[in-house]
Each structure stands twice: as structure tokens, then as C-alpha cells.
Protein backbone atom coordinates (compact mmCIF):
# COMPACT_ATOMS: atom_id res chain seq x y z
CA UNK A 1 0.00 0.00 0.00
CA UNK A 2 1.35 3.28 -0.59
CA UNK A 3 0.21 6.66 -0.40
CA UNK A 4 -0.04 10.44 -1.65
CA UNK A 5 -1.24 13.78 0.10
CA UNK A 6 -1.25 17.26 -1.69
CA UNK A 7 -1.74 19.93 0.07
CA UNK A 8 -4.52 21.66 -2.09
CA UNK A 9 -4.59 24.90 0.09
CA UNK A 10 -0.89 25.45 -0.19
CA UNK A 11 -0.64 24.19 -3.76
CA UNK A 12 2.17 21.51 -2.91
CA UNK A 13 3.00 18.07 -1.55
CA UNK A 14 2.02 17.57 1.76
CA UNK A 15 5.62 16.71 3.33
CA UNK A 16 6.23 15.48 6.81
CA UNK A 17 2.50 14.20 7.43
CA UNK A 18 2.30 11.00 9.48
CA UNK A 19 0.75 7.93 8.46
CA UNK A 20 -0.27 4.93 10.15
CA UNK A 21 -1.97 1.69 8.79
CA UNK A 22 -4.43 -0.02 10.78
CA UNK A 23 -4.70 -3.60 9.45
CA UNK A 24 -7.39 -5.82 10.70
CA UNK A 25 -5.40 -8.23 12.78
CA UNK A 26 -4.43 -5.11 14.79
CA UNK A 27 -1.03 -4.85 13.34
CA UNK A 28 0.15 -1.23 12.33
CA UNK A 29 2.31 -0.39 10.15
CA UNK A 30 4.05 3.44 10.19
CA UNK A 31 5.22 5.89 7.48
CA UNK A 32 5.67 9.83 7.01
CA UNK A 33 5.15 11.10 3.60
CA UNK A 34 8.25 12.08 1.77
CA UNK A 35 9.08 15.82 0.12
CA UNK A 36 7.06 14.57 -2.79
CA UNK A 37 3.92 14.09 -0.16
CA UNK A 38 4.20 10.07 -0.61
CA UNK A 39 4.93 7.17 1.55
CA UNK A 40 6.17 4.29 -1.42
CA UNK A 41 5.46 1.47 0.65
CA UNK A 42 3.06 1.82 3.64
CA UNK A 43 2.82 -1.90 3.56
CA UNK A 44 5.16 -3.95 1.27
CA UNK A 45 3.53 -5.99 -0.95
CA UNK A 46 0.21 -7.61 -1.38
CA UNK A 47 -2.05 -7.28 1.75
CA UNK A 48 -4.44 -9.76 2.93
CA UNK A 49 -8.24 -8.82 2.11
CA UNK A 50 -10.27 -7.27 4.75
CA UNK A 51 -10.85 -3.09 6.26
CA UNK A 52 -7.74 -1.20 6.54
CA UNK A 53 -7.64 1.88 8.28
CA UNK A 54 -5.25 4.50 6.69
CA UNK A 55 -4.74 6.96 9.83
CA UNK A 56 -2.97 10.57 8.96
CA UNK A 57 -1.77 13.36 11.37
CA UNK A 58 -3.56 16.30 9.47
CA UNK A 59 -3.22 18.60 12.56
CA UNK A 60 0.73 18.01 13.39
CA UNK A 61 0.85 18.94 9.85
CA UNK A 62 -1.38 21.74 10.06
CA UNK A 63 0.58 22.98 12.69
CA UNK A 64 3.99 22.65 11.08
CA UNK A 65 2.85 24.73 8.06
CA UNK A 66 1.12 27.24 10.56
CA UNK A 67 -2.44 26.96 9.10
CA UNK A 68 -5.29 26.57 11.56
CA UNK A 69 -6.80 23.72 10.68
CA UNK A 70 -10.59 21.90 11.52
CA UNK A 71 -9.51 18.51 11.19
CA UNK A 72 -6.57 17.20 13.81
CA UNK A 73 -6.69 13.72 11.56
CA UNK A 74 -8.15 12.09 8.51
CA UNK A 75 -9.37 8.41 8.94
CA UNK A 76 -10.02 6.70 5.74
CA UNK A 77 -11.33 2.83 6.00
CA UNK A 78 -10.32 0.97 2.84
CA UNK A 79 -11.92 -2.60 2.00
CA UNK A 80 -8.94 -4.21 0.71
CA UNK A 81 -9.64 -7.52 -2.00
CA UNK A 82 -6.62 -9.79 -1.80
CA UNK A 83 -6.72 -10.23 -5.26
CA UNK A 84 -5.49 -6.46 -5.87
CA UNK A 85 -1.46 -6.32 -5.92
CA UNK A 86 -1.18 -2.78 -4.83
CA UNK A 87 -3.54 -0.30 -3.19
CA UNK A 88 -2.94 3.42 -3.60
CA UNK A 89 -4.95 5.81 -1.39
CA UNK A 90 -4.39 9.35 -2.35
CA UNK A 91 -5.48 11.93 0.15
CA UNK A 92 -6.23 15.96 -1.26
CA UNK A 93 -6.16 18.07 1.99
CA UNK A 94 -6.65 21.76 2.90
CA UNK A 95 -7.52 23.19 6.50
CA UNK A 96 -11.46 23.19 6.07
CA UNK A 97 -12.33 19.74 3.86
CA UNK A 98 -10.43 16.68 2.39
CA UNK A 99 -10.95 14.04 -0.28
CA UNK A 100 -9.70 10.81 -1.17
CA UNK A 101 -10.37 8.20 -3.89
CA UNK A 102 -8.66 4.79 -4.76
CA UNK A 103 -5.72 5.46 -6.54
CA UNK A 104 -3.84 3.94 -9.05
């Protein structure tokens, strides 16, 4: 699993934001997104089907960039099929709304 967050506010990669992946077992997995806004491999590999939880730490970021922000994280549950090889969850963030979509 990898992801991506822009920082549509500022017009640029979202750098320094960190992730964590919630996988059903309970295991997590860690990453911070790179200059480029992207963590490459989040999870290695194919992942076992089931609901992943891709947690982000909007407001550490918010904070780091000094923009008041409304939302101190983004939660995004994914329903991962096993049959997919990779899973790419973009996330488009500003201070007041977010979106995300499956990725390619």
C-alpha cells in the first residue's frame, strides 16, 4: 500500500504528514510522507483482504505549516480484495475539507 497527500490549500505536496496503517489483525504499520507528499510502501507488498484503516496526522501537519486547521486527523477505512497487488490511497487536503479516492 502506498500513499499520496497534496496539500490543495498550499498548492504543494504535503511533506512530513504521518501515516499509520491499521490492518485488521491489529497490526500497524508506520510511514511519514516524503518531500514529494508520498509514503512508497506503507505496507510492502500484497495485503491480505479485509478493512484497513489509513490513519494521517492532518493537525501536526497543520501545525507545522502554521495553518489553523478543523480537522486534527483524517481516517479513511479501505476494504482491501486480496486479489489487488497494490492499493494506492491518495489523500487531497486543505484546513477546512479533504478528499480521497482509490488510486492507481
Amino acid at each position: 500500500m502506498s500513499t499520496h497527500v497534496l496539500d490543495a490549500a498550499l498548492g504543494r505536496p504535503a511533506a512530513g504528514v504521518a501515516v499509520v496503517l491499521e490492518h485488521p489483525d491489529g497490526e500497524r504499520t508506520t510511514g511519514v510522507t516524503d518531500d514529494d507528499g508520498r509514503v512508497a510502501a506503507l505496507a510492502p507488498g500484497a495485503l491480505p483482504g479485509g478493512v484497513y484503516r489509513v490513519r494521517f496526522d492532518t493537525g501536526a501537519y497543520f501545525a507545522a505549516t502554521g495553518q489553523q486547521g478543523f480537522y486534527p486527523e483524517v481516517v479513511v477505512a479501505v476494504t482491501i480484495d486480496a486479489d489487488r497487488a497494490h492499493t494506492h490511497v491518495p489523500l487531497l487536503l486543505s484546513p477546512f475539507a479533504y478528499s480521497t479516492y482509490r488510486g492507481s
